[in-house]
N, C-alpha and C. Protein backbone atom coordinates (compact mmCIF):
# COMPACT_ATOMS: atom_id res chain seq x y z
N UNK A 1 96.01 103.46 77.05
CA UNK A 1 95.28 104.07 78.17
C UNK A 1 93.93 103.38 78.29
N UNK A 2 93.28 103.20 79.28
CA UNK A 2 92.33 102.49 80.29
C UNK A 2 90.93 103.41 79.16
N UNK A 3 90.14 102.71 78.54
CA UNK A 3 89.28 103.89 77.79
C UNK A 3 87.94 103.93 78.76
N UNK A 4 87.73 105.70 79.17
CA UNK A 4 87.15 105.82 80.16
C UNK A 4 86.31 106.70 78.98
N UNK A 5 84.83 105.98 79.75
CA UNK A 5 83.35 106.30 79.31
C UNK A 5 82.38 107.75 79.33
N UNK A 6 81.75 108.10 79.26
CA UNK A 6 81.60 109.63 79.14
C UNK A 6 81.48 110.18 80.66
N UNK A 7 81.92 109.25 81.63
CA UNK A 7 81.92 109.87 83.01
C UNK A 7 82.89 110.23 83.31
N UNK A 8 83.68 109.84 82.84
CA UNK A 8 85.25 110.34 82.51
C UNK A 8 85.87 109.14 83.82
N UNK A 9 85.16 107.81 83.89
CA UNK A 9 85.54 106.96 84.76
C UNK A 9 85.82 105.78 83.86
N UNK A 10 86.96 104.79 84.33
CA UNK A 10 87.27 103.92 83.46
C UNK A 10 86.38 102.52 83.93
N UNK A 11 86.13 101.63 82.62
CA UNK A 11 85.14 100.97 82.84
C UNK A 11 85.46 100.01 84.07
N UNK A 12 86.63 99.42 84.28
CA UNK A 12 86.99 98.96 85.37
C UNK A 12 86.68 99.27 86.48
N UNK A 13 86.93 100.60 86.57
CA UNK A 13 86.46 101.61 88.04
C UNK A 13 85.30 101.11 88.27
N UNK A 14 84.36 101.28 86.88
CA UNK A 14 82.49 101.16 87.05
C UNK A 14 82.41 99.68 87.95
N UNK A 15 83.45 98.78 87.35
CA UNK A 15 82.77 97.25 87.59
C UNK A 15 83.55 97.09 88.95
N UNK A 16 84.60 97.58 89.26
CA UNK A 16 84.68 97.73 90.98
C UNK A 16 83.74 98.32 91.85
N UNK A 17 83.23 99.39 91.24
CA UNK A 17 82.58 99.98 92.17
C UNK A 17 80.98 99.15 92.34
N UNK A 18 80.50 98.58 91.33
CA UNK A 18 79.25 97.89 91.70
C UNK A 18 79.72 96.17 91.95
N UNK A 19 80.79 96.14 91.40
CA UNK A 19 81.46 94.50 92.61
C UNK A 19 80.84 94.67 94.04
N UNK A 20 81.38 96.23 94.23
CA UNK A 20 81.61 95.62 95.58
C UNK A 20 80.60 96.60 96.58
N UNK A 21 79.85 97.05 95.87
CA UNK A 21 78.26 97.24 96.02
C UNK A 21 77.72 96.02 96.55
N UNK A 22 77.59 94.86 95.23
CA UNK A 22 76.84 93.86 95.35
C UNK A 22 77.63 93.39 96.69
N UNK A 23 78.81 92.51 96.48
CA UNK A 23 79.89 92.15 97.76
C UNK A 23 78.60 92.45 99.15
N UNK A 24 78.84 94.29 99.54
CA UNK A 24 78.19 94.97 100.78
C UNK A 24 76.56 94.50 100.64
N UNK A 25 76.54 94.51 99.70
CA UNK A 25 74.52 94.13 99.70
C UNK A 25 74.21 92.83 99.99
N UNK A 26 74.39 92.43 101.48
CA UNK A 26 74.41 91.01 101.99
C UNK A 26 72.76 90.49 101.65
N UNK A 27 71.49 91.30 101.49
CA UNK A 27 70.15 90.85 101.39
C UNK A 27 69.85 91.09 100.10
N UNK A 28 70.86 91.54 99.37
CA UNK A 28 70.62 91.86 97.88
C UNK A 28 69.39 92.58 97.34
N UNK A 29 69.00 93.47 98.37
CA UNK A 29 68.16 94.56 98.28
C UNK A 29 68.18 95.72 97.21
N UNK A 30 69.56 95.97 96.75
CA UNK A 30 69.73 96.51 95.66
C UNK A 30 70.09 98.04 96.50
N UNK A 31 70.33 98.12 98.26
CA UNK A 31 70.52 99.37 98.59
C UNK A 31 71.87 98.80 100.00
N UNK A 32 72.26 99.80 99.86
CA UNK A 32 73.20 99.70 101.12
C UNK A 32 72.91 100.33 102.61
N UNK A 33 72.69 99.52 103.99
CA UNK A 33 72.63 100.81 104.87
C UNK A 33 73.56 101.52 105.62
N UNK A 34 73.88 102.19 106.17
CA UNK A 34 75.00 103.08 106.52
C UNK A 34 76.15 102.56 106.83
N UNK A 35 75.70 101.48 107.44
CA UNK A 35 77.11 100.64 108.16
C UNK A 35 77.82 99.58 106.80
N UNK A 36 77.03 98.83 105.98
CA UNK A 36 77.49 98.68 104.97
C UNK A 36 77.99 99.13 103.81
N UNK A 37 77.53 100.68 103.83
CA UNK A 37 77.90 101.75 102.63
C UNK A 37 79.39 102.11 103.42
N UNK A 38 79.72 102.38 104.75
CA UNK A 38 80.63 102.67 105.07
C UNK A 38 81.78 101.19 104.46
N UNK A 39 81.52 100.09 105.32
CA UNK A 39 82.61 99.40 105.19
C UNK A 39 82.90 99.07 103.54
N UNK A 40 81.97 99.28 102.81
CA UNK A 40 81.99 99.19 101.49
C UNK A 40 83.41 100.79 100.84
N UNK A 41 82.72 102.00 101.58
CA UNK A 41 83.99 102.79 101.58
C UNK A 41 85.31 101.99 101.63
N UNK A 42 85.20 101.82 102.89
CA UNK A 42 86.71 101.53 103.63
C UNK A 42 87.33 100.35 102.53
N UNK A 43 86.29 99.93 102.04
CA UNK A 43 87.43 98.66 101.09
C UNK A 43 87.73 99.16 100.17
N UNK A 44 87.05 100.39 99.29
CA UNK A 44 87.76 101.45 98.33
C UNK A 44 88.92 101.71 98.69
N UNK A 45 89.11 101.71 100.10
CA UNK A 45 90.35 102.33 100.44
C UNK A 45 89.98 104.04 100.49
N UNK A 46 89.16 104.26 101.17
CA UNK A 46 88.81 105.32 101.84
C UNK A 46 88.79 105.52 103.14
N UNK A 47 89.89 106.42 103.52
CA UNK A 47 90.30 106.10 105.10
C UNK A 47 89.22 106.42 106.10
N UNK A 48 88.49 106.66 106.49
CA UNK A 48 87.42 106.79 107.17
C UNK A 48 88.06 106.32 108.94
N UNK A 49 87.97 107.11 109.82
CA UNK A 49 88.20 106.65 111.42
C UNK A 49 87.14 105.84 111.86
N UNK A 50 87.76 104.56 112.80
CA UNK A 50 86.90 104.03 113.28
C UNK A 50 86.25 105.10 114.11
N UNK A 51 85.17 104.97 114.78
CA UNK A 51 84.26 105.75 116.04
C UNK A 51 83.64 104.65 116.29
N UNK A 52 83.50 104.82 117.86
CA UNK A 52 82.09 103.97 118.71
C UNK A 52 81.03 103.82 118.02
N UNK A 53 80.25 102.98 118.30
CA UNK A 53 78.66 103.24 117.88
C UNK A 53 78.22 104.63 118.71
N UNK A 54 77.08 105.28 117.58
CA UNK A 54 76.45 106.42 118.78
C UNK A 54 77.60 107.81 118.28
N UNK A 55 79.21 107.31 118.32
CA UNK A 55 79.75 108.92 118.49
C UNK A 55 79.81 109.44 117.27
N UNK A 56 80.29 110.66 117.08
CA UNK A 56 79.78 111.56 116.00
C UNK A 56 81.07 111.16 115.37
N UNK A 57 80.70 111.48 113.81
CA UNK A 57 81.50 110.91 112.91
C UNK A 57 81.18 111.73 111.60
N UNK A 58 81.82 113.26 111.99
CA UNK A 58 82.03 114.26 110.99
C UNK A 58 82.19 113.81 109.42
N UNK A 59 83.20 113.04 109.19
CA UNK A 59 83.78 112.81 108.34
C UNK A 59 83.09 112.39 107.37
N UNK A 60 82.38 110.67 107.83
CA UNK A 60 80.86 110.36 106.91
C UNK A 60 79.46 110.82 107.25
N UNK A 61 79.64 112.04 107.89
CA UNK A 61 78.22 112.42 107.92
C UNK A 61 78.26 113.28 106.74
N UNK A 62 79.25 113.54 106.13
CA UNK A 62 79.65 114.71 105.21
C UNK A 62 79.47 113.77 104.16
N UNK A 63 79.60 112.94 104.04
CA UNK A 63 79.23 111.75 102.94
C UNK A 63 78.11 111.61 102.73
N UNK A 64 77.81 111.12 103.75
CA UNK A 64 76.03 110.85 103.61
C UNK A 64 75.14 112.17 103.45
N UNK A 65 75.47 113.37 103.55
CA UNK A 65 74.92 114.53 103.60
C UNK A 65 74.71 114.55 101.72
N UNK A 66 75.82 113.66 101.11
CA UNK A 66 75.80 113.80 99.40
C UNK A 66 74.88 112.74 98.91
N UNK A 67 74.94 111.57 99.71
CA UNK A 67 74.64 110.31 99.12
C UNK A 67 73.16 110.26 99.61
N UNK A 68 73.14 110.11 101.02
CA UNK A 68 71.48 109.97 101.49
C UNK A 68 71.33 111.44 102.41
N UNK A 69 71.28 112.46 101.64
CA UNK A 69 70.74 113.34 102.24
C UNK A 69 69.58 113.84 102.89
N UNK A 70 68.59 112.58 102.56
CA UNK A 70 67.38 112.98 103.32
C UNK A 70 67.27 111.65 104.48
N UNK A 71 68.85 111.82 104.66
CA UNK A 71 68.25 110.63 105.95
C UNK A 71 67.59 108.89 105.82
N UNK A 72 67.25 108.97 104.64
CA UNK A 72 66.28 107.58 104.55
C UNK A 72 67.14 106.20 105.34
N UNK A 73 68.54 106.40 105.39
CA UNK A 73 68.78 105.07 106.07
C UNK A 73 69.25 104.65 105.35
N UNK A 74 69.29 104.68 104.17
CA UNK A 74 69.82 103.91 102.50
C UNK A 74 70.75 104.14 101.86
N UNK A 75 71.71 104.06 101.10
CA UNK A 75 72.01 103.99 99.74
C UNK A 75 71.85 103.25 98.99
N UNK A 76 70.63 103.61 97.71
CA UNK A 76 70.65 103.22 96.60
C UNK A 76 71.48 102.94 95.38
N UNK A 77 71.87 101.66 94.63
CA UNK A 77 72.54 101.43 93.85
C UNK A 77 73.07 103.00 92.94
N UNK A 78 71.97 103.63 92.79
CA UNK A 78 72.10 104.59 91.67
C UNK A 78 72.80 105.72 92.27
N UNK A 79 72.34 105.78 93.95
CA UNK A 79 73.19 106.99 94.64
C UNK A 79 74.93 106.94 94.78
N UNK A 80 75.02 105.54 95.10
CA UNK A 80 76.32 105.08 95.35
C UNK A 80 76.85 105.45 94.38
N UNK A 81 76.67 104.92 93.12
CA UNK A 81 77.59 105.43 92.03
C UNK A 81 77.95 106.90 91.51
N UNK A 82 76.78 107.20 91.54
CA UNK A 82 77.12 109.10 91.31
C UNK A 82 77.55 109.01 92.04
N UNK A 83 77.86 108.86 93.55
CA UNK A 83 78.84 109.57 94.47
C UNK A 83 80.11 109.17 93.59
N UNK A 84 80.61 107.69 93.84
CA UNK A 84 81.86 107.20 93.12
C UNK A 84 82.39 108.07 92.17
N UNK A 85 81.41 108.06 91.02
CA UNK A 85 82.02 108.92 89.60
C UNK A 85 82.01 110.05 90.52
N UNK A 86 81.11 110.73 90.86
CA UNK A 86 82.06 112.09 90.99
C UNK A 86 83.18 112.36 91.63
N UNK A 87 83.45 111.54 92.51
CA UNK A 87 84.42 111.55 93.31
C UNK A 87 85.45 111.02 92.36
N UNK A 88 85.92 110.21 91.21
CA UNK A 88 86.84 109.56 90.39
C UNK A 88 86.89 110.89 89.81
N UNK A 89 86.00 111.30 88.91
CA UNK A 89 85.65 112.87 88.11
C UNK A 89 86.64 113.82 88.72
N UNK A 90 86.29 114.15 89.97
CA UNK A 90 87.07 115.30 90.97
C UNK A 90 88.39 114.86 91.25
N UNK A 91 88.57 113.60 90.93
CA UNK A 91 90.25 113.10 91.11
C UNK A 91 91.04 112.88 89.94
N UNK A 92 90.57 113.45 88.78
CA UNK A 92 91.01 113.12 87.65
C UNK A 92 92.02 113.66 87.43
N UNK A 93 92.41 115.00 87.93
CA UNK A 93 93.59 115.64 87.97
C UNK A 93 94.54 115.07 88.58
N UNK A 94 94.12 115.06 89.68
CA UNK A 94 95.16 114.13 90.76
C UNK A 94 96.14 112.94 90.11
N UNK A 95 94.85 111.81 89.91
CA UNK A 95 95.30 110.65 89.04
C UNK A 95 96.40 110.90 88.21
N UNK A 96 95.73 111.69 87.35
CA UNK A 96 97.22 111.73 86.57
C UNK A 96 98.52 112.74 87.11
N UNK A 97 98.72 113.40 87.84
CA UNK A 97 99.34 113.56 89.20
C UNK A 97 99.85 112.24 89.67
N UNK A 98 99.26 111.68 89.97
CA UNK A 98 100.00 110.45 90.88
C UNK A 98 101.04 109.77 89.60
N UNK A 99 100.16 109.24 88.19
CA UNK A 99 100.46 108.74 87.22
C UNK A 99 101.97 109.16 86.76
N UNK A 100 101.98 110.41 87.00
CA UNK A 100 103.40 110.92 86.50
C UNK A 100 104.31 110.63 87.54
N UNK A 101 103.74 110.62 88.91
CA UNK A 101 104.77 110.47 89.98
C UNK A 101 105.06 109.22 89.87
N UNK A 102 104.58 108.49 89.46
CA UNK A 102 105.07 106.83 89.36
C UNK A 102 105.86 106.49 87.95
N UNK A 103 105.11 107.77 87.33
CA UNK A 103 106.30 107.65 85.95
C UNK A 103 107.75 107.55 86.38
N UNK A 104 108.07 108.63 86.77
CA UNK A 104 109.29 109.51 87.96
C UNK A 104 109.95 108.17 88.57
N UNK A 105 109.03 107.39 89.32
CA UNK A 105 109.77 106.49 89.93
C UNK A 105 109.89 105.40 89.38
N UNK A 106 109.59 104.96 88.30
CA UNK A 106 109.45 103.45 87.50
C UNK A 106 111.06 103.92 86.75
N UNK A 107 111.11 102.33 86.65
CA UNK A 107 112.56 102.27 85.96
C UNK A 107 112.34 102.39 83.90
N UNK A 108 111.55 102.42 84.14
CA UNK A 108 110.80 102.71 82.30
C UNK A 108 109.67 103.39 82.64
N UNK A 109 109.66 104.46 83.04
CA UNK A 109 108.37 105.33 82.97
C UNK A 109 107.02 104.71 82.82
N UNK A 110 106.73 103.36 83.19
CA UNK A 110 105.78 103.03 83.28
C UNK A 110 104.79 104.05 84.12
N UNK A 111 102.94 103.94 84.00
CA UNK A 111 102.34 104.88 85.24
C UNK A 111 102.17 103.41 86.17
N UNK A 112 103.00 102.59 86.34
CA UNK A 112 102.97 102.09 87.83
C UNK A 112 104.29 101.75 88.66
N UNK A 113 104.31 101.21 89.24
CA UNK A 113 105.70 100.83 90.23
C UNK A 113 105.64 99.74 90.72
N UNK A 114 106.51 98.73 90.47
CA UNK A 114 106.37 97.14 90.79
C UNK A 114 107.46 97.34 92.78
N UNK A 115 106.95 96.49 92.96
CA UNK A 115 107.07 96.37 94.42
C UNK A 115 108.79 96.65 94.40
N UNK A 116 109.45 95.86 93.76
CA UNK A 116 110.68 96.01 93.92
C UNK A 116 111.25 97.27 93.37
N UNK A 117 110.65 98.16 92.50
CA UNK A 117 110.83 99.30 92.39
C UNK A 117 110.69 100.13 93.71
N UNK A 118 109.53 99.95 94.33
CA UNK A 118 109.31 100.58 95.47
C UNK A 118 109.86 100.56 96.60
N UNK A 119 110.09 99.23 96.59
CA UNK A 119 111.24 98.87 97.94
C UNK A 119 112.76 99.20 97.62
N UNK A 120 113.12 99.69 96.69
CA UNK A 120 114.28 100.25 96.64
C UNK A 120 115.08 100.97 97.40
């Protein structure tokens, strides 16, 4: 098993998640602004709807209400990640939820599923 650190996030997770921090931090400012914290989401693979510029966008305002709650325009390296871990934290159940469901479907109970398993 993946040995996960007292955030209860595995170290891998950590070094994806500030990969691709840095990746979004095109001025290397050390902060993200909204539009880059988003597409930085979306490459997590966080489904997020496109919207216009301007239209309301429930979904990550509910985000940013955790991350930059006072509006500043920013996410800071340090905000981004507490969001991440907690959000990995709050999925920990799940995970291993999914883990077993792929047990289920692997031809050796592996916790993953090779393509040709899947395309079966």
């Amino acid at each position: 098993l993946p040995s996960r650190n007292t955030t209860g996030v595995t170290e891998e997770a950590l070094k994806e998640f500030s990969m691709m921090f840095k990746h979004f931090d095109k001025d290397k400012s050390g902060r993200l602004n909204h539009q880059e914290f988003k597409s930085c989401l979306r490459s997590l693979g966080y489904d997020l709807p496109m919207v216009e510029e301007g239209e309301p966008d429930p979904e990550f305002e509910s985000i940013l209400d955790t991350v930059d709650p006072n509006r500043d325009g920013h996410v800071s390296l340090q905000e981004y990640m507490a969001f991440m871990i907690s959000r990995e934290t709050e999925n920990v159940k799940s995970s291993e939820e999914i883990e077993s469901a792929f047990r289920a479907l692997s031809s050796e109970g592996k916790p993953y599923v090779t393509k040709e398993e899947l395309y079966q």
